[in-house]
C-alpha atoms as a PDB file:
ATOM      1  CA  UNK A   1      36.012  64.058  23.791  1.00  0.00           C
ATOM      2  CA  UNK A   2      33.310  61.448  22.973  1.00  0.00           C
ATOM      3  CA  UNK A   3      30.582  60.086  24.737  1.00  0.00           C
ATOM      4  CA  UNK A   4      31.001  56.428  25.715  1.00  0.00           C
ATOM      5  CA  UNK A   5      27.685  54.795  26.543  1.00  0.00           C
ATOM      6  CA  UNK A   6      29.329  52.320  28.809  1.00  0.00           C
ATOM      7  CA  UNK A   7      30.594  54.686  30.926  1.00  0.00           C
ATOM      8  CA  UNK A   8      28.219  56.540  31.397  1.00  0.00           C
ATOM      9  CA  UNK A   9      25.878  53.900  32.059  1.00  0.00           C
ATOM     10  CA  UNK A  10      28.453  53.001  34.414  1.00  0.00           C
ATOM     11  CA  UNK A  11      28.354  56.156  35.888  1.00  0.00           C
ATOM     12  CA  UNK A  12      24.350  56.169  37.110  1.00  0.00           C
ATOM     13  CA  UNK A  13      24.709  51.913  38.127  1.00  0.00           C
ATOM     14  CA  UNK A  14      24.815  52.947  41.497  1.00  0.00           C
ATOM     15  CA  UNK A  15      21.247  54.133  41.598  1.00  0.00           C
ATOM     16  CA  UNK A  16      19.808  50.532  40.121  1.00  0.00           C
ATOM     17  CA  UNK A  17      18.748  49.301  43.283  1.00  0.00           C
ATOM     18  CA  UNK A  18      16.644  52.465  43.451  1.00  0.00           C
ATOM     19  CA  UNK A  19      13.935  51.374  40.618  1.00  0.00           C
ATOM     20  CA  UNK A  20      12.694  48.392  38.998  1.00  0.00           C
ATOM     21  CA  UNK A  21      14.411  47.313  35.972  1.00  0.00           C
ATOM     22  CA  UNK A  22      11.800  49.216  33.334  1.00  0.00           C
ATOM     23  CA  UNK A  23      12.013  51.744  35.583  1.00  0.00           C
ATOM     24  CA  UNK A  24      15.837  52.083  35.787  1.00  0.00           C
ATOM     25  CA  UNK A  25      15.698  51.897  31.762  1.00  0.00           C
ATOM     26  CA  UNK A  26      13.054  54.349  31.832  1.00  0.00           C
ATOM     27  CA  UNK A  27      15.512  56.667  34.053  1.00  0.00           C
ATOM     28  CA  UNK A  28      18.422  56.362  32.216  1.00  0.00           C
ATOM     29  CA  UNK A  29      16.984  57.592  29.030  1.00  0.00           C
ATOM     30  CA  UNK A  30      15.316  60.808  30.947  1.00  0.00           C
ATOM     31  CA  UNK A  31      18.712  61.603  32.316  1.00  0.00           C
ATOM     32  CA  UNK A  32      20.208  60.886  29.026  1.00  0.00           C
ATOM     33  CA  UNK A  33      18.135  63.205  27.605  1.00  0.00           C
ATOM     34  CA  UNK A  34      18.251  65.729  29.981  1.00  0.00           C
ATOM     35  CA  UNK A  35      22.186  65.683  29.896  1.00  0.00           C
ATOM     36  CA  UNK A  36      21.705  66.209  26.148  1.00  0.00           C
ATOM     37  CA  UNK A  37      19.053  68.999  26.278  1.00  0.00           C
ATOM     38  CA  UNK A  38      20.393  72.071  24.697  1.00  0.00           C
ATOM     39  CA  UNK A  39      16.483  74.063  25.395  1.00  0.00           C
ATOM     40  CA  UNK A  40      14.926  74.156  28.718  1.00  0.00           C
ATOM     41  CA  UNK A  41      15.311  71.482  30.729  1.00  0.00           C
ATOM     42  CA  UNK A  42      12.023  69.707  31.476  1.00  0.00           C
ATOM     43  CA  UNK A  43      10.568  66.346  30.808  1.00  0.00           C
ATOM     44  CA  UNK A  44       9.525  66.938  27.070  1.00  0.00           C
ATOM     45  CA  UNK A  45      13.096  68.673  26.435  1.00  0.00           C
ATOM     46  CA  UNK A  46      14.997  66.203  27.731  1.00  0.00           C
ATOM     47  CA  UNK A  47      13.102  63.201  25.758  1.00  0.00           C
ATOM     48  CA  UNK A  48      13.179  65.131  22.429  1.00  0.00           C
ATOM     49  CA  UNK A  49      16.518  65.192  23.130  1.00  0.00           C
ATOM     50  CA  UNK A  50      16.549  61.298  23.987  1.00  0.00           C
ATOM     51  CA  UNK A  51      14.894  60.479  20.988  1.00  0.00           C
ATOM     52  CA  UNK A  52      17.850  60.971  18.705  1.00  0.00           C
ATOM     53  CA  UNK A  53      19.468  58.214  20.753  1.00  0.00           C
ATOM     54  CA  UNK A  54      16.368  56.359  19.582  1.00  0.00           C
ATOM     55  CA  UNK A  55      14.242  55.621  22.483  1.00  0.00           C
ATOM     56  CA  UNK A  56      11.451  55.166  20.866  1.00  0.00           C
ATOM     57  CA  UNK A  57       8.839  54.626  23.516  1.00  0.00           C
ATOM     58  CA  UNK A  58       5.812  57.043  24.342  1.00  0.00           C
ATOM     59  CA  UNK A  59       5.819  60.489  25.446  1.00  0.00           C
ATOM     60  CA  UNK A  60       3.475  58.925  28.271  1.00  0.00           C
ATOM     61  CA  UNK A  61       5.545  55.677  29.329  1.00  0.00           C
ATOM     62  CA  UNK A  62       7.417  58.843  30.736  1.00  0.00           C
ATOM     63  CA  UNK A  63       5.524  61.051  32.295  1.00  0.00           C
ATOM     64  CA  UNK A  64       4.132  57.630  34.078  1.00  0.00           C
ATOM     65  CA  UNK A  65       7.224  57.187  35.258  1.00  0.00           C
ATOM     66  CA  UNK A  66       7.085  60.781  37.711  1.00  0.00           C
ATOM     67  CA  UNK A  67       3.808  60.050  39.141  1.00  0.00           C
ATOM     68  CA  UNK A  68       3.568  56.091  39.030  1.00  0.00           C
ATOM     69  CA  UNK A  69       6.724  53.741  38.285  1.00  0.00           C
ATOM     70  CA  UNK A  70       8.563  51.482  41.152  1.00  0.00           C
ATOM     71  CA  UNK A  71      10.898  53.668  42.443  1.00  0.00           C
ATOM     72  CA  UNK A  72      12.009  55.137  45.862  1.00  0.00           C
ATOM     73  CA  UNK A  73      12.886  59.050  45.420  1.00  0.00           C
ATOM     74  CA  UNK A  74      14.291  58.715  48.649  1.00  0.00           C
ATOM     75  CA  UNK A  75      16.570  55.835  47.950  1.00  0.00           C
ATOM     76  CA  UNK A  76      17.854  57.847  45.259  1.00  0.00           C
ATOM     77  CA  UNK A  77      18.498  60.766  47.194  1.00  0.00           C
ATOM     78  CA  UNK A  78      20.565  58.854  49.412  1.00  0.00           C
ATOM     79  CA  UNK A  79      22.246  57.068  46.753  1.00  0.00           C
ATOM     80  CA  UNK A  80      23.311  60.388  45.166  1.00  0.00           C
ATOM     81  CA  UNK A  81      24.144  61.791  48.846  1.00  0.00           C
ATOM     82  CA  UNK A  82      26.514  59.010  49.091  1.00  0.00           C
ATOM     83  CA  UNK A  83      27.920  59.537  45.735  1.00  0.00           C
ATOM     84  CA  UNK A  84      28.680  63.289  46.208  1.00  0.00           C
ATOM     85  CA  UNK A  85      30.034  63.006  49.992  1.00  0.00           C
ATOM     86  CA  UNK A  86      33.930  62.569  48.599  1.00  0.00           C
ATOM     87  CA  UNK A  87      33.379  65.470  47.538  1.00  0.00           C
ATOM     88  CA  UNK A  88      32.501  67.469  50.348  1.00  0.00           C
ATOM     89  CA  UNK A  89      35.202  69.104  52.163  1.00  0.00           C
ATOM     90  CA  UNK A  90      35.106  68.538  55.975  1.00  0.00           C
END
């Protein structure tokens, strides 16, 4: 099986509305990353493991991201509550 960008990117969409375009860019390539991580899954394991898909920004732009990008961490939550209720029996 191979891993189709577009689909993926299809996949996480849904939680756009959640972040501010940069931001949404900047979480993408985290949770690319972290997908991808084949060490221990923190922040600086899951970018060295985004940077072979050749994001090439700072360490830092990250980290910024946790403590002070446009995003709602409750949105999200919702978002992925919503996402995951199908799956929920009863």
């Amino acid at each position: 099986m191979t891993f189709q960008p577009s689909s993926f990117y299809a996949l996480v969409g849904c939680f756009a509305p959640c972040f501010s375009q940069p931001s949404f860019q900047n979480f993408v390539a985290v949770l690319v990353g972290w997908v991808l991580a084949r060490d221990r899954h923190t922040v600086s394991g899951a970018l060295r493991a985004g940077t072979s898909l050749g994001a090439a920004k700072h360490f830092s732009v990250f980290y910024r991201f946790f403590s002070r990008a446009n995003w709602v961490p409750d949105a999200l939550g919702k978002t992925l509550l919503h996402r995951l209720l199908p799956f929920i029996p009863g």
